[in-house]
N, C-alpha and C. Protein backbone atom coordinates (compact mmCIF):
# COMPACT_ATOMS: atom_id res chain seq x y z
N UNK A 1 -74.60 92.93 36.44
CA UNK A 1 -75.58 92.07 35.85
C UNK A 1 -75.00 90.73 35.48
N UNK A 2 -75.81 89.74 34.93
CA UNK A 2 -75.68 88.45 34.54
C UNK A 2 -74.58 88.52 32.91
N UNK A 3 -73.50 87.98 33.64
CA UNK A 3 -72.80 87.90 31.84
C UNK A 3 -72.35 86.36 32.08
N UNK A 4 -72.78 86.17 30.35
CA UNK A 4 -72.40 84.58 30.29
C UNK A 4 -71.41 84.63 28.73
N UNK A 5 -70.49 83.86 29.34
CA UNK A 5 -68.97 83.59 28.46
C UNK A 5 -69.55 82.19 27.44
N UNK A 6 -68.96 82.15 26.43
CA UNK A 6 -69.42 81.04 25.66
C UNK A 6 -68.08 80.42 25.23
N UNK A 7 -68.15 79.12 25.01
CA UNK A 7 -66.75 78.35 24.61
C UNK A 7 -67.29 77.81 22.90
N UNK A 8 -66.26 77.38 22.10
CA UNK A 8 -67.19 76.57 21.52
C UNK A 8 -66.90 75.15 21.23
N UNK A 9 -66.75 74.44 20.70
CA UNK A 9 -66.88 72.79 20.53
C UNK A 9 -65.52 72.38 21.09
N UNK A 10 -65.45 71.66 21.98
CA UNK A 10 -63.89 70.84 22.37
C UNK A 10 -63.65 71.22 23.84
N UNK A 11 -64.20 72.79 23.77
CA UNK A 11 -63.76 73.50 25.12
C UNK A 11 -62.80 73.59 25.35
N UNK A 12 -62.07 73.98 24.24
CA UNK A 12 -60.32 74.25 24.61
C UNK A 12 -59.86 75.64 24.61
N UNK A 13 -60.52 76.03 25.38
CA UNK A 13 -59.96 77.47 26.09
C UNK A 13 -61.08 78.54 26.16
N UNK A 14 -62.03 78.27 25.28
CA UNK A 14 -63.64 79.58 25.27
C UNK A 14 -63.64 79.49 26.35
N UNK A 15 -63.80 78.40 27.21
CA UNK A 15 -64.34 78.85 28.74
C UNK A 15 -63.51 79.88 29.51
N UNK A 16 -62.60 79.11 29.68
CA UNK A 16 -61.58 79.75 30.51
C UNK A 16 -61.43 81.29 29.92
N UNK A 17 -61.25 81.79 28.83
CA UNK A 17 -60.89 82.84 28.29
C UNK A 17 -62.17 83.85 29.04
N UNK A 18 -63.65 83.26 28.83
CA UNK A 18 -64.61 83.62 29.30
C UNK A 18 -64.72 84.39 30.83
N UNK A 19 -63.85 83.16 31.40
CA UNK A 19 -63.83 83.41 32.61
C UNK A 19 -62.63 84.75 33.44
N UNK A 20 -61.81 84.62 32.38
CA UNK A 20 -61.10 85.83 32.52
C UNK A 20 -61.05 86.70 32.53
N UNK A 21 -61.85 87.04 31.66
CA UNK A 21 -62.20 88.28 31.19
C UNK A 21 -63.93 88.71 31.45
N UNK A 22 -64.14 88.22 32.85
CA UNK A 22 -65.13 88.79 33.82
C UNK A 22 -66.46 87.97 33.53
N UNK A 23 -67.06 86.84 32.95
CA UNK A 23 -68.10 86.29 32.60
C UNK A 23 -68.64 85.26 33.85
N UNK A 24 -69.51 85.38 34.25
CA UNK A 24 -69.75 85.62 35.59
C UNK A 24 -70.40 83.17 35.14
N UNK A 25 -70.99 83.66 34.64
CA UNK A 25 -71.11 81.77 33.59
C UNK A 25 -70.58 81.30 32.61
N UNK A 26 -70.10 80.35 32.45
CA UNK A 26 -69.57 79.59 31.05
C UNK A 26 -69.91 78.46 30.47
N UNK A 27 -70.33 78.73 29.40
CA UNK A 27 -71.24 77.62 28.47
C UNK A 27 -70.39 77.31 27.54
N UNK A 28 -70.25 75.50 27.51
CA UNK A 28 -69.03 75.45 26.71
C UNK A 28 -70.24 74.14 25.66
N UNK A 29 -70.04 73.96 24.35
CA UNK A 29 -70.52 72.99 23.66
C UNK A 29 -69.49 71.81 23.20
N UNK A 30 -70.11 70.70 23.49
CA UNK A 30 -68.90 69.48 23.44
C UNK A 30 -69.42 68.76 22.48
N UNK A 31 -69.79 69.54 21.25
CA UNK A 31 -70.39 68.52 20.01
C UNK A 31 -71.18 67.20 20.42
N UNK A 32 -71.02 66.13 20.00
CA UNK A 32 -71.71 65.25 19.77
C UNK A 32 -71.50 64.31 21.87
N UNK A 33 -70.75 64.90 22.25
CA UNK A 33 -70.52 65.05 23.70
C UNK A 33 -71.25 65.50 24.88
N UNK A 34 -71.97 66.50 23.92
CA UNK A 34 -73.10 67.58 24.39
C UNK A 34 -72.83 68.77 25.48
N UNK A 35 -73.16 69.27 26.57
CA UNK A 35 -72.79 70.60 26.94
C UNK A 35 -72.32 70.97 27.90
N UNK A 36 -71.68 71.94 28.51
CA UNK A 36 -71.28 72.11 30.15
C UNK A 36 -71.85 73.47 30.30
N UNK A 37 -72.16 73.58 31.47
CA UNK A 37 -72.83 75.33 32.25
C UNK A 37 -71.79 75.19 33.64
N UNK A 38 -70.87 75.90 33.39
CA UNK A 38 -70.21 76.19 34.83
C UNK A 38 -70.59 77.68 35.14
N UNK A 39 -71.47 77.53 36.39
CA UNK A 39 -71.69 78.89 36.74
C UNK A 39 -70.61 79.89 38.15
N UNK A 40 -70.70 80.95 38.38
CA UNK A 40 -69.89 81.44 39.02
C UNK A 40 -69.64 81.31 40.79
N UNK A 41 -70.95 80.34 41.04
CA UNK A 41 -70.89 79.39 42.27
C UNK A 41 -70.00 78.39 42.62
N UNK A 42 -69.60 78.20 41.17
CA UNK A 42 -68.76 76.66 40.77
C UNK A 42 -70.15 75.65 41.12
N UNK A 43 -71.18 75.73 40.74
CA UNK A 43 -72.09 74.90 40.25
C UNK A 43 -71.75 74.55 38.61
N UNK A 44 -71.66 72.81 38.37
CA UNK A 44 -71.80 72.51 37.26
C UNK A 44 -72.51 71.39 36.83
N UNK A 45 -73.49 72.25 35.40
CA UNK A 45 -74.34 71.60 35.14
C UNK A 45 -74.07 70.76 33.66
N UNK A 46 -73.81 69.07 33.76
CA UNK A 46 -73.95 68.57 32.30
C UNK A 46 -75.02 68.69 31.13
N UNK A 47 -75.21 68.44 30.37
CA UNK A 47 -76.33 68.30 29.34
C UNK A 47 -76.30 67.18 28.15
N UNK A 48 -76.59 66.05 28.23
CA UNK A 48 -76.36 64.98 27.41
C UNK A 48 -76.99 65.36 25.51
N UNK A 49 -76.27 65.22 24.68
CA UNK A 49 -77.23 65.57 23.45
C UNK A 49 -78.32 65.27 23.43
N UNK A 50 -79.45 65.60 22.88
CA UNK A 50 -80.40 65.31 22.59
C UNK A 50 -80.29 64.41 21.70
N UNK A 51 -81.14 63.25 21.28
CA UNK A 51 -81.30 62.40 19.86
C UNK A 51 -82.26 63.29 18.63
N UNK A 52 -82.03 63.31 18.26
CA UNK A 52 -82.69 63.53 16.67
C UNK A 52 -83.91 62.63 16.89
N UNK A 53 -84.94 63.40 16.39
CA UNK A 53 -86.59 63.07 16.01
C UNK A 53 -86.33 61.80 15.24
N UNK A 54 -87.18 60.94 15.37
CA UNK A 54 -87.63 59.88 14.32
C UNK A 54 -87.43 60.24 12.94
N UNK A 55 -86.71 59.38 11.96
CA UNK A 55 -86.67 59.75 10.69
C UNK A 55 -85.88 61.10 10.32
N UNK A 56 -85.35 61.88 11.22
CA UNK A 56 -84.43 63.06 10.85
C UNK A 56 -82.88 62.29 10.83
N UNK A 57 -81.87 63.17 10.37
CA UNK A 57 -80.75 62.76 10.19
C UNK A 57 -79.89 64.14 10.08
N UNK A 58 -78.58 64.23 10.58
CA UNK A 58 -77.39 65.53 10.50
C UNK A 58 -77.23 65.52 9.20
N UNK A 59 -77.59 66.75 8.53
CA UNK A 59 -77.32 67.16 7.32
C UNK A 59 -76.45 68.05 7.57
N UNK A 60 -76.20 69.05 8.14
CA UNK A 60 -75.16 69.85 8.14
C UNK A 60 -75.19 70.88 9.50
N UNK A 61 -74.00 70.11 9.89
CA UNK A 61 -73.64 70.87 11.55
C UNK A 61 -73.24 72.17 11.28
N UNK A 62 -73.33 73.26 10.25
CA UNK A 62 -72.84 74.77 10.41
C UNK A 62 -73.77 75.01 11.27
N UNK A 63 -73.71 76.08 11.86
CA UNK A 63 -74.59 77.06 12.94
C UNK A 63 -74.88 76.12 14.18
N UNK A 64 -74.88 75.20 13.92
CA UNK A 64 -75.88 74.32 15.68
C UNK A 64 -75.40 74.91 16.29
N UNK A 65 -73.63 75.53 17.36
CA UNK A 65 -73.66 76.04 17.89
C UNK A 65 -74.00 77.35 18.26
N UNK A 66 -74.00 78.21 17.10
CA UNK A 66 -75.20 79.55 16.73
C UNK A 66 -76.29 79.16 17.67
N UNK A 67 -77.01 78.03 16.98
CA UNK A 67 -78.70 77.82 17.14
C UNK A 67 -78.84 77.70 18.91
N UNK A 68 -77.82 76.47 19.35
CA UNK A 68 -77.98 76.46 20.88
C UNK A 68 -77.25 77.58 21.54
N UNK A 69 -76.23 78.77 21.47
CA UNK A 69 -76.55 79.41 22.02
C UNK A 69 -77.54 80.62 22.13
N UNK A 70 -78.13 80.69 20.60
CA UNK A 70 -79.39 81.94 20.83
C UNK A 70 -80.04 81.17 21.78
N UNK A 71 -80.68 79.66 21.40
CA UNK A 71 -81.60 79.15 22.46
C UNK A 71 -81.76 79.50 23.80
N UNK A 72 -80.36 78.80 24.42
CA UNK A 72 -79.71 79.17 25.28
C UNK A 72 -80.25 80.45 26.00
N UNK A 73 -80.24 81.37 25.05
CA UNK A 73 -80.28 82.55 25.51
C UNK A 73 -81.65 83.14 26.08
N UNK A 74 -82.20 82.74 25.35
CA UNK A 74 -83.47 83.16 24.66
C UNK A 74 -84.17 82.30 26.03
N UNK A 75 -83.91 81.12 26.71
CA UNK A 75 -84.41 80.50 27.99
C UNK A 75 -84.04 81.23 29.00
N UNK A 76 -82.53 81.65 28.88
CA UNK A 76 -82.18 82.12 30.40
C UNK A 76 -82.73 83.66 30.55
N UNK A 77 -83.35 84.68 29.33
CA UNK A 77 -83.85 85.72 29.40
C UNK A 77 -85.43 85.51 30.26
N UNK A 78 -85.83 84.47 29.22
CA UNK A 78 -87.04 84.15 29.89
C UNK A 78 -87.09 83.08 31.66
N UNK A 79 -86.16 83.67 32.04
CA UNK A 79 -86.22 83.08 33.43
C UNK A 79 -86.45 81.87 33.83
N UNK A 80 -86.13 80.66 32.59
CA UNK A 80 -85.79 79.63 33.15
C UNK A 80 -85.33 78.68 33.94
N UNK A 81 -85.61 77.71 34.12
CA UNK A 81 -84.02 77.40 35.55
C UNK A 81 -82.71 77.13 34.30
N UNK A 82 -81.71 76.99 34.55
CA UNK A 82 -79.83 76.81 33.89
C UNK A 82 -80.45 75.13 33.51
N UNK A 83 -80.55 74.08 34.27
CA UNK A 83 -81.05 73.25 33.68
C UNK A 83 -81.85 72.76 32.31
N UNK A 84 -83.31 73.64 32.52
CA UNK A 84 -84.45 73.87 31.50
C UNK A 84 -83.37 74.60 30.23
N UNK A 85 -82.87 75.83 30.68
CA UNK A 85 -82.27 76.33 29.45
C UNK A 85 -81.25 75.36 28.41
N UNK A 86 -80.15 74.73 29.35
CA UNK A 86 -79.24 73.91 28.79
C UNK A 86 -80.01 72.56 28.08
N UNK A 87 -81.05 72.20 28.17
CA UNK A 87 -81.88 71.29 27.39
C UNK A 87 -82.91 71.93 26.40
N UNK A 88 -83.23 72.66 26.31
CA UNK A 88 -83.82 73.60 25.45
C UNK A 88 -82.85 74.09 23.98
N UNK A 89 -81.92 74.22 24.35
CA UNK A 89 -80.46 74.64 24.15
C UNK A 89 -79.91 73.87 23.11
N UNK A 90 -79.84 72.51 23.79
CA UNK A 90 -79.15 71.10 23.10
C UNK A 90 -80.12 71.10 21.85
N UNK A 91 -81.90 70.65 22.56
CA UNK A 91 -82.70 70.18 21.32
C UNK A 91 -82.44 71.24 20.06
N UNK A 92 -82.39 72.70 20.45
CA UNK A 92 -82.36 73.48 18.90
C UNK A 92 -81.01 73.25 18.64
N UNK A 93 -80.17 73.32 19.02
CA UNK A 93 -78.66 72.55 18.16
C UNK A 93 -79.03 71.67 17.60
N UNK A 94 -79.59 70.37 18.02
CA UNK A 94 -79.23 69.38 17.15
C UNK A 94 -80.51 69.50 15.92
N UNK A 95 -81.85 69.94 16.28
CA UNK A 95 -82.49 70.10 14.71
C UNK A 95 -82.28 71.13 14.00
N UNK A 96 -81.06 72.09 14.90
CA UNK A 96 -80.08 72.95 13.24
C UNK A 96 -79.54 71.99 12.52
N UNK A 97 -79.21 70.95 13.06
CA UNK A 97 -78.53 70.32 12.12
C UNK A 97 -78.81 69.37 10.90
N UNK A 98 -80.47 69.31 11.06
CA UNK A 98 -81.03 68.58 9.74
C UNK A 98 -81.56 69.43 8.77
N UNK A 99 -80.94 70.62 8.41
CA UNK A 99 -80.96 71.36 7.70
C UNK A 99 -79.67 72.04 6.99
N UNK A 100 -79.43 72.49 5.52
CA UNK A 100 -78.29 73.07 5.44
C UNK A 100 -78.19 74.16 6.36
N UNK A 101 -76.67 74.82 6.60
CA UNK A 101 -76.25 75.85 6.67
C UNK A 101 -77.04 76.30 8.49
């Protein structure tokens, strides 16, 4: 079946570790950089951050990467394209972040 490896901010080694240890995709988050999807085709897909809504502002980056990968998830279950998901993905990261915690 479909297994996807997760990295988290910087991408200094989640992927790869991912990939080692049998994860067939790797989703790495590059903070304010925004995202990578290397899938097991060696297709790779960027994802630019999203901007923040009008009048919102980063109150506190705990969880965003939590938030975009449930997202994440939660698209590619529902049979999205890797594209659609990885932008779906970004936007709930970044409005985790105008909220505490």
């Amino acid at each position: 079946g479909d297994q996807m490896g997760c990295g988290g901010e910087g991408g200094g080694g989640g992927g790869g570790r991912g990939a080692r240890q049998g994860a067939e995709n790797v989703l790495v988050t590059l903070g304010e950089s925004g995202s990578v999807l290397v899938t097991s085709a060696g297709d790779v897909y960027w994802q630019d951050p999203i901007p923040l809504p009008t009048g919102h502002r980063v109150v506190d980056e705990t969880g965003a990467g939590d938030c975009f990968r449930a997202a994440f998830a939660r698209a590619y279950v529902d049979q999205k394209d890797l594209k659609e998901c990885l932008r779906f993905a970004s936007a709930a990261g970044a409005l985790a972040t105008t909220r505490l915690g």
